[in-house]
C-alpha atoms as a PDB file:
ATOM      1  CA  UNK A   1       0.000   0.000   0.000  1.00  0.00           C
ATOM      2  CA  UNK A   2       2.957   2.424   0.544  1.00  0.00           C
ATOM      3  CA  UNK A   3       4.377   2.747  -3.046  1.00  0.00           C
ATOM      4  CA  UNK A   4       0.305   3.594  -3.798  1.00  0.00           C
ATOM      5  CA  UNK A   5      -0.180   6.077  -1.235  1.00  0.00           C
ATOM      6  CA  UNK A   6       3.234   7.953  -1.636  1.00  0.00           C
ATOM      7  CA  UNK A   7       2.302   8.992  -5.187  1.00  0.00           C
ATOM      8  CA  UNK A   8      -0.519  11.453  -4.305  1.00  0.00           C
ATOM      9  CA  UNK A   9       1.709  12.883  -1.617  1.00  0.00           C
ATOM     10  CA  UNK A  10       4.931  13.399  -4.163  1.00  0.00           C
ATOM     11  CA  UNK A  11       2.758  14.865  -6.953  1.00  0.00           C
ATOM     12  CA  UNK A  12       1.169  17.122  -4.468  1.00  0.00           C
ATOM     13  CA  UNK A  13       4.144  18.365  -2.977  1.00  0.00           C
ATOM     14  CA  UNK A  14       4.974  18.981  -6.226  1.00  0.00           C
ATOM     15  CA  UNK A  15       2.698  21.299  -7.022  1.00  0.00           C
ATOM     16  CA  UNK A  16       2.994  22.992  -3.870  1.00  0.00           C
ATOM     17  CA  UNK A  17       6.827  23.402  -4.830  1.00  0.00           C
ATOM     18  CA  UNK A  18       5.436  24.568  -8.488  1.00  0.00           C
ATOM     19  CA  UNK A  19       2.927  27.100  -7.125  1.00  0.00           C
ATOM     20  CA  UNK A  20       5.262  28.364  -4.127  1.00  0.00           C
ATOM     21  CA  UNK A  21       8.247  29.406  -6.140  1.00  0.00           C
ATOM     22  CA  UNK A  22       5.440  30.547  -8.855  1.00  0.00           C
ATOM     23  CA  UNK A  23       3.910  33.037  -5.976  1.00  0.00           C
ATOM     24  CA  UNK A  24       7.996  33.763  -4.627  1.00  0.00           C
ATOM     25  CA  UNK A  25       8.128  34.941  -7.725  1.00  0.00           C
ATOM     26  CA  UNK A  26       5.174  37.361  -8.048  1.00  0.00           C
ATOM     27  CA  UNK A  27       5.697  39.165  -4.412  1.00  0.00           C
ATOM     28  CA  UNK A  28       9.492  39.784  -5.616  1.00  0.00           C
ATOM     29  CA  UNK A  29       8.737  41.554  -9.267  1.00  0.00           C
ATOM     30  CA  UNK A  30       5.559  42.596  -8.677  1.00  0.00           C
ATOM     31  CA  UNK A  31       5.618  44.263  -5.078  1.00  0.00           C
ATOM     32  CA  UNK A  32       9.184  44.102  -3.406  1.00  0.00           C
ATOM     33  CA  UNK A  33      11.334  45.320  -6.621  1.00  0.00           C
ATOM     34  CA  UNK A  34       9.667  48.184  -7.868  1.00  0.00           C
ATOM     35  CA  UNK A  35       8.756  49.586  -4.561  1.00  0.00           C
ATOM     36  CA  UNK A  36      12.691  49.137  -3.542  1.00  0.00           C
ATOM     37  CA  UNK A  37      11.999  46.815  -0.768  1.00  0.00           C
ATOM     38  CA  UNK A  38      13.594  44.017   0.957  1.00  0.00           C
ATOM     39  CA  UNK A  39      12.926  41.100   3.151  1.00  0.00           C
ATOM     40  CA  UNK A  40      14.597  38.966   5.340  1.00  0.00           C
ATOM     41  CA  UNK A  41      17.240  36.044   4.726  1.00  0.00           C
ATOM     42  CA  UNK A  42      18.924  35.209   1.159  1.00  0.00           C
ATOM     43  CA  UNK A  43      15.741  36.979  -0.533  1.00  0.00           C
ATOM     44  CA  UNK A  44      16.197  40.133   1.593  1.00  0.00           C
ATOM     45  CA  UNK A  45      20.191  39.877   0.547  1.00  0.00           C
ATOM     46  CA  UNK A  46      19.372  39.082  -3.195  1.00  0.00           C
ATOM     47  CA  UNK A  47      17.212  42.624  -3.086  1.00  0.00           C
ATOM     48  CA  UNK A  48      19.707  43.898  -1.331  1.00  0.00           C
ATOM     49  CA  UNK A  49      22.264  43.202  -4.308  1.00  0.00           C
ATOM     50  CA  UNK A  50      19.707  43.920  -7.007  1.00  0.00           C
ATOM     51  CA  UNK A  51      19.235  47.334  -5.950  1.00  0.00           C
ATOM     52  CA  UNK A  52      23.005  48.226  -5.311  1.00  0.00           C
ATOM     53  CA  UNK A  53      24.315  46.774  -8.330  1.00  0.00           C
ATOM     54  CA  UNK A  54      21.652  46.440 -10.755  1.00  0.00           C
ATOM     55  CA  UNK A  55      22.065  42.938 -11.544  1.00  0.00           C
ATOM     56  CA  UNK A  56      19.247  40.012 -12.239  1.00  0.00           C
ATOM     57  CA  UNK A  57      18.188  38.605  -8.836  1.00  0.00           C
ATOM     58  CA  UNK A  58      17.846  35.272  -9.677  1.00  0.00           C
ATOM     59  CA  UNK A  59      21.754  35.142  -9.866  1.00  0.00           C
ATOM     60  CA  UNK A  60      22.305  36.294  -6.133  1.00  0.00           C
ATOM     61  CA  UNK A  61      19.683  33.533  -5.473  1.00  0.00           C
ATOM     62  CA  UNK A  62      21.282  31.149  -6.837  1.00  0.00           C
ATOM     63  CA  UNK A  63      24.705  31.778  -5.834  1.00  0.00           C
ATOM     64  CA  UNK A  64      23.789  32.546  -2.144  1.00  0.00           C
ATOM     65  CA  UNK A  65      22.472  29.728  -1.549  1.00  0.00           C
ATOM     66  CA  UNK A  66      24.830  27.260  -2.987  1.00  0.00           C
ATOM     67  CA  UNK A  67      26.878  27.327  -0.206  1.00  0.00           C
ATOM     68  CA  UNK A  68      23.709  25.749   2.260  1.00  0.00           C
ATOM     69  CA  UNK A  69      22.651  23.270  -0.803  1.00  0.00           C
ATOM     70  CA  UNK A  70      26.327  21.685   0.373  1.00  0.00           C
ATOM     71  CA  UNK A  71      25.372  22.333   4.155  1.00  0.00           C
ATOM     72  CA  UNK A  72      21.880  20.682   3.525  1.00  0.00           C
ATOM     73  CA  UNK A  73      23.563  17.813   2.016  1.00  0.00           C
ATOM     74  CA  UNK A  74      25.964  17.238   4.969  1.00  0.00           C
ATOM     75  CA  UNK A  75      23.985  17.978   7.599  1.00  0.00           C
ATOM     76  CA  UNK A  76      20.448  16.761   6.882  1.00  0.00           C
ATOM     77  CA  UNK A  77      20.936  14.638   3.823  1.00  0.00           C
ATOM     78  CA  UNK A  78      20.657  14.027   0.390  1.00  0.00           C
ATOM     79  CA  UNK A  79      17.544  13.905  -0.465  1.00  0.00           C
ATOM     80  CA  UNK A  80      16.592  17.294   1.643  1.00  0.00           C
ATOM     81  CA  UNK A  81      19.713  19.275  -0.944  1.00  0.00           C
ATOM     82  CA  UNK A  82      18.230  17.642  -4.008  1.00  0.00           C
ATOM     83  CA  UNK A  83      14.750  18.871  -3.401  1.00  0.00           C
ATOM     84  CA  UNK A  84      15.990  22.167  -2.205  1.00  0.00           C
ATOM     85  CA  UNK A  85      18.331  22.689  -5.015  1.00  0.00           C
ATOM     86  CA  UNK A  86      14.947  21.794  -7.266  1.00  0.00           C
ATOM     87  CA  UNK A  87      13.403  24.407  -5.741  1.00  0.00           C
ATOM     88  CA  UNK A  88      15.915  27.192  -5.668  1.00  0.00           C
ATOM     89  CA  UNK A  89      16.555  26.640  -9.433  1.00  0.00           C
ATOM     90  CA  UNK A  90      12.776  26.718  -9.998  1.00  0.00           C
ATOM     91  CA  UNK A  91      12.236  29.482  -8.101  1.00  0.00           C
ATOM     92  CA  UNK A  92      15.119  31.352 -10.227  1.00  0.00           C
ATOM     93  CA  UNK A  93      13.396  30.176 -13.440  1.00  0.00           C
ATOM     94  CA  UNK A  94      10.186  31.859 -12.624  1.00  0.00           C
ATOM     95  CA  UNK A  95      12.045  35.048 -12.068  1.00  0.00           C
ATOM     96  CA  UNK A  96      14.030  35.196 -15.279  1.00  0.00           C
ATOM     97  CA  UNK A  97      11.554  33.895 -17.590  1.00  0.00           C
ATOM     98  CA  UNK A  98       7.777  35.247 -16.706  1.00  0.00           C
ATOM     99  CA  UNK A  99       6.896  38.806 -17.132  1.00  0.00           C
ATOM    100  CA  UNK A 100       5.092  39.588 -13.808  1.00  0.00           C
ATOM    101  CA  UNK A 101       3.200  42.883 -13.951  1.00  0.00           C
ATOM    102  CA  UNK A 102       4.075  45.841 -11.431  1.00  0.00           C
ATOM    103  CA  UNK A 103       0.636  45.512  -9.494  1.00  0.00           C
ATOM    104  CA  UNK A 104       0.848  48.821  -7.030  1.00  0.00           C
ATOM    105  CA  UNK A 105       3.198  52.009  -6.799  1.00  0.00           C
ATOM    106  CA  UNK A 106       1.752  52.529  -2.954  1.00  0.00           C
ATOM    107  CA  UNK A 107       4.116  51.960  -0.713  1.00  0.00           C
ATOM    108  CA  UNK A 108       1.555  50.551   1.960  1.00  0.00           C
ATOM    109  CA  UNK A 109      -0.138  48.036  -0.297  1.00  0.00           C
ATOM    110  CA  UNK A 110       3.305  46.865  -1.518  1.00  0.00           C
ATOM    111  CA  UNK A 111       4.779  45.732   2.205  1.00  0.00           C
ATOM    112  CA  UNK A 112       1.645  44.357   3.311  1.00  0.00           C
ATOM    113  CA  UNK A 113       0.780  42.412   0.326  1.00  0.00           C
ATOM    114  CA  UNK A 114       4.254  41.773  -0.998  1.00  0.00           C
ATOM    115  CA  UNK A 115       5.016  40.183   2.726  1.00  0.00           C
ATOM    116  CA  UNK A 116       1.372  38.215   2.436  1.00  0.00           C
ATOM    117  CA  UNK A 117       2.217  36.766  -1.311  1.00  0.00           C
ATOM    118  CA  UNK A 118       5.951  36.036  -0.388  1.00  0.00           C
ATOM    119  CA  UNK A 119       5.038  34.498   2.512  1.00  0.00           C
ATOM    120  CA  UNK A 120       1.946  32.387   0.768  1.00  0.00           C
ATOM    121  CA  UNK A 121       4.869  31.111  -1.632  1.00  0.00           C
ATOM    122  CA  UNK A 122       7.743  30.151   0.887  1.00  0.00           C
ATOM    123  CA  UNK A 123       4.800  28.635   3.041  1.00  0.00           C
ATOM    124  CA  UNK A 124       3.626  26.269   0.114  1.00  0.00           C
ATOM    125  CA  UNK A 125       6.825  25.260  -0.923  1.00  0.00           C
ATOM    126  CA  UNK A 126       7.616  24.211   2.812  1.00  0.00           C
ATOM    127  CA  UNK A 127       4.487  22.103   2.953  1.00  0.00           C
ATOM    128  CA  UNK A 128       6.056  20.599   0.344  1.00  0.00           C
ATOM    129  CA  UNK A 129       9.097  20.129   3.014  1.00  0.00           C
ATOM    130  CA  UNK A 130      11.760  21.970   0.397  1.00  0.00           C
ATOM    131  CA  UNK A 131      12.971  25.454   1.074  1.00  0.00           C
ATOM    132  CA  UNK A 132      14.017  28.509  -1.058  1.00  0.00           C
ATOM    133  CA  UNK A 133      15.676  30.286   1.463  1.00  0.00           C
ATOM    134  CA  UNK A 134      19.118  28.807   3.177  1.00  0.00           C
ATOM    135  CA  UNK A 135      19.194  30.630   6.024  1.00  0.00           C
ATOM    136  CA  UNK A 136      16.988  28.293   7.855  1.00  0.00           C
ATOM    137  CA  UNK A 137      20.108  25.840   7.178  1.00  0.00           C
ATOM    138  CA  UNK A 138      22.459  28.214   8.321  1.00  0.00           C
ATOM    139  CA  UNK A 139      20.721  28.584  11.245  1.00  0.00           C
ATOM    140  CA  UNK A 140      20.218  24.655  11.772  1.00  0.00           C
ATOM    141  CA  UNK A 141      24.200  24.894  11.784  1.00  0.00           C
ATOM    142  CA  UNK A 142      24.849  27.339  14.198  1.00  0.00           C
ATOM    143  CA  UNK A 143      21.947  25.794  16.661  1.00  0.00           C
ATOM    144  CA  UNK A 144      24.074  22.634  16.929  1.00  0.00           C
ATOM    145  CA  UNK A 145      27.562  25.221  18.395  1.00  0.00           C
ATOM    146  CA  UNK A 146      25.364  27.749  20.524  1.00  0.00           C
ATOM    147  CA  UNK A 147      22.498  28.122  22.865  1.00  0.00           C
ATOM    148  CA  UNK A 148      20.533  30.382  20.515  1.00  0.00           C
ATOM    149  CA  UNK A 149      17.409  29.194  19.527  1.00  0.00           C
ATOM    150  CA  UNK A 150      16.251  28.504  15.221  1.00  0.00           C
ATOM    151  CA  UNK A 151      14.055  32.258  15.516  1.00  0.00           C
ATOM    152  CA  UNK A 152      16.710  33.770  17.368  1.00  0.00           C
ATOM    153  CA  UNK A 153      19.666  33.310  15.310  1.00  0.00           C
ATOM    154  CA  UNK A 154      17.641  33.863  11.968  1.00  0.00           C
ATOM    155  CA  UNK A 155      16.522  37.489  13.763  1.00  0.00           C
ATOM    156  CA  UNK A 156      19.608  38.331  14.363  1.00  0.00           C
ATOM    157  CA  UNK A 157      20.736  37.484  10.762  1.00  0.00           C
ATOM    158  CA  UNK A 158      18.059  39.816   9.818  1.00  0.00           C
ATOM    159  CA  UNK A 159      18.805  42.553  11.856  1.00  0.00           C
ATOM    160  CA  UNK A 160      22.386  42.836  10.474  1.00  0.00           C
ATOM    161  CA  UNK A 161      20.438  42.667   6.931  1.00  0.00           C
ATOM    162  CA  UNK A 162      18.605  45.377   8.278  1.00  0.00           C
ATOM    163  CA  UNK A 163      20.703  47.830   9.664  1.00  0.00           C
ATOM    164  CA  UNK A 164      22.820  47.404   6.331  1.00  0.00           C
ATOM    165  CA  UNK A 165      20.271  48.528   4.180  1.00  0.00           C
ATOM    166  CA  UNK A 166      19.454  51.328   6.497  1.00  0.00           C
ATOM    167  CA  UNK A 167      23.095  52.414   5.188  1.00  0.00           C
ATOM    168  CA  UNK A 168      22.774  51.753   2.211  1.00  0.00           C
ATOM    169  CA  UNK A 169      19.423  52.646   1.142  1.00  0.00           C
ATOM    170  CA  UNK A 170      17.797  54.909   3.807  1.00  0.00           C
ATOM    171  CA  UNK A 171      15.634  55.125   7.184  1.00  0.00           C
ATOM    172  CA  UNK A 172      12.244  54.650   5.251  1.00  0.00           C
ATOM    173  CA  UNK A 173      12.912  52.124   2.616  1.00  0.00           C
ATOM    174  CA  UNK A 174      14.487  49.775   5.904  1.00  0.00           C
ATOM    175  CA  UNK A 175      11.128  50.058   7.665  1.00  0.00           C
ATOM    176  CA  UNK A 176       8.968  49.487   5.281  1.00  0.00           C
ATOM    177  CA  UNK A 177      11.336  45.988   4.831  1.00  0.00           C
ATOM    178  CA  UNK A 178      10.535  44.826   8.005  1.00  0.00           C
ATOM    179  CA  UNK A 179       6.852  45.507   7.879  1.00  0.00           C
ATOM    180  CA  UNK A 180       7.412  43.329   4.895  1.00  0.00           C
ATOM    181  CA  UNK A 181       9.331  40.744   6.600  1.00  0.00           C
ATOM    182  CA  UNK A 182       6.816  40.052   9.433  1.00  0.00           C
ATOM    183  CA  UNK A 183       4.111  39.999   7.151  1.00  0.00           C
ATOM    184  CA  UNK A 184       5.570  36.957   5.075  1.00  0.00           C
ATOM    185  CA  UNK A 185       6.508  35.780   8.601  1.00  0.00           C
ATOM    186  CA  UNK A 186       3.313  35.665  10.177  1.00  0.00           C
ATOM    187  CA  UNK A 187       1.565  34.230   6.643  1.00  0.00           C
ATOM    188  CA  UNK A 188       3.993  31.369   6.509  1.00  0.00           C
ATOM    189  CA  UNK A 189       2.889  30.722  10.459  1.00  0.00           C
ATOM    190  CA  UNK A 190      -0.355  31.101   9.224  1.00  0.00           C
ATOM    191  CA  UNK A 191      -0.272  28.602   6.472  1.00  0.00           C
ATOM    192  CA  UNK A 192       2.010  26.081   7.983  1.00  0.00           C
ATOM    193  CA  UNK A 193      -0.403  25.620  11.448  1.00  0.00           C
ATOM    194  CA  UNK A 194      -3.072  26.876  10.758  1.00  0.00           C
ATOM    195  CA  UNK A 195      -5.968  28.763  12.465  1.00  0.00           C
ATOM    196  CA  UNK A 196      -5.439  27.194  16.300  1.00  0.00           C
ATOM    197  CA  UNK A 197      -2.718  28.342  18.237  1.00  0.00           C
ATOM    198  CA  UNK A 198      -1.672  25.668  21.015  1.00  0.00           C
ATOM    199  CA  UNK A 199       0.722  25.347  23.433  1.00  0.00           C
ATOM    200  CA  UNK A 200       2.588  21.916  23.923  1.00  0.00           C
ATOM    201  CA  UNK A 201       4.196  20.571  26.984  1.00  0.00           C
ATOM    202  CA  UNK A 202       6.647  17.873  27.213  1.00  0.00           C
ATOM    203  CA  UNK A 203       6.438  16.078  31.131  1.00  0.00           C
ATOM    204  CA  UNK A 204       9.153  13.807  32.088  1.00  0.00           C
ATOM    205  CA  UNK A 205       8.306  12.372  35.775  1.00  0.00           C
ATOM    206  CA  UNK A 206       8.473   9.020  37.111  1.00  0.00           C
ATOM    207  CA  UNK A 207       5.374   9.515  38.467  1.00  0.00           C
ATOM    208  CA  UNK A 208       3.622   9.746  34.660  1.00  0.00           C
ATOM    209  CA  UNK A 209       0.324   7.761  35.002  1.00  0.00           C
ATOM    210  CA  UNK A 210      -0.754   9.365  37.784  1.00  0.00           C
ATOM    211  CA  UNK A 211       0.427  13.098  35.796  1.00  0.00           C
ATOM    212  CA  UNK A 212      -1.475  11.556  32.768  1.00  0.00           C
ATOM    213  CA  UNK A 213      -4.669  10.191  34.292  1.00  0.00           C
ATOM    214  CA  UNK A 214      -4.826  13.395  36.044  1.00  0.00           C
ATOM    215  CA  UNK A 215      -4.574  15.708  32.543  1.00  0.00           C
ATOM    216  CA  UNK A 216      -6.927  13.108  30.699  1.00  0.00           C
ATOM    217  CA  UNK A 217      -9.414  12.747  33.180  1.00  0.00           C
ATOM    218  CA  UNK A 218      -9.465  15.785  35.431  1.00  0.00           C
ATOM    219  CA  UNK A 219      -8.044  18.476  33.045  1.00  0.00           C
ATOM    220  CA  UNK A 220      -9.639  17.018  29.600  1.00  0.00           C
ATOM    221  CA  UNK A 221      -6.488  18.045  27.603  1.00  0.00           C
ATOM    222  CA  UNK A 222      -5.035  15.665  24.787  1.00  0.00           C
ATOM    223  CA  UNK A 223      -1.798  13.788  24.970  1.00  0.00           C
ATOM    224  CA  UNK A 224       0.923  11.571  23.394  1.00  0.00           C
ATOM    225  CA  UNK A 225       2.962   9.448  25.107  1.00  0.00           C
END
């Protein structure tokens, strides 16, 4: 039965990888490029490029990342590089070859749906359990040598992003970034759990069946053992 039921699953996350780079893709050249805004991670750096230098952003894309496809591929496997490497490249293709309009010259309908569509397409393509961003391997890597938590060493990543292009390309155009960056945050959030919000517990206690007859039957709250 497995061979039968991992076919739907691979063609769907499929088109999730498809559609996600697809929508990457439309947040970036329609929203985030001609309004001269950024995001977080190798995106926000691949702007960042882009608007210093003038140069395609797929390139910076692809290049940036290249160095966590080899981190991916030592670190997590095989298998989790090949699919991200699929994804990056696809992702690129999207950007070079389609023609995506310039939706919106307003600078407030640019962060907050630029952040919602980018986020919409990173969010898809990790249901599909690929990534097109490498700093979420990066920050696997530096987990493992400090006490720093996933969120806290990608924030910091992005505050030196950040503060950069507050150099570089002004107060204003920075803030309106991270509007943009928490809006594609909080959408990814969004699509990856879902509507409820939960918090989870882990209890380790030799006393556990009286801890879980007491949550089961007193408290009514679910649990895994």
């Amino acid at each position: 039965m497995k061979p039968a039921s991992s076919f739907p699953r691979a063609f769907k996350d499929v088109i999730y990888t498809v559609l996600g780079a697809l929508i990457c893709g439309f947040a970036l050249k329609s929203f985030l490029i001609p309004n001269n805004f950024l995001n977080g991670g190798i995106a926000g750096i691949s702007l960042l490029f882009h608007e210093l230098y003038h140069i395609d952003i797929a390139w910076p894309i692809i290049l940036l990342n290249a160095p966590f496809l080899i981190a991916g591929g030592m670190h997590v496997n095989r298998k989790f590089a090949f699919e991200m490497l699929a994804s990056i490249l696809l992702f690129s293709l999207w950007l070079v070859l389609l023609l995506y309009p310039i939706v919106t010259s307003d600078k407030l309908l640019a962060f907050i749906f630029g952040g919602f569509f980018l986020g919409q397409g990173v969010g898809l393509v990790m249901r599909a359990g690929c990534v097109v961003d490498g700093i979420e391997v990066l920050a696997l890597y530096t987990l493992k040598r400090s006490s720093f938590t996933i969120s806290e060493i990608i924030l910091g990543l992005n505050v030196i992003l950040f503060l950069i292009a507050t150099f570089k390309l002004g107060l204003e155009t920075t803030l309106y970034s991270v509007l943009t960056y928490f809006t594609a945050s909080h959408t990814i959030s969004f699509l990856i759990e879902g509507l409820e919000e939960y918090t989870g517990v882990r209890i380790i206690s030799g006393k556990s069946d009286e801890i879980k007859l007491g949550l089961v039957t007193d408290l009514g709250r679910g649990i895994t053992v």
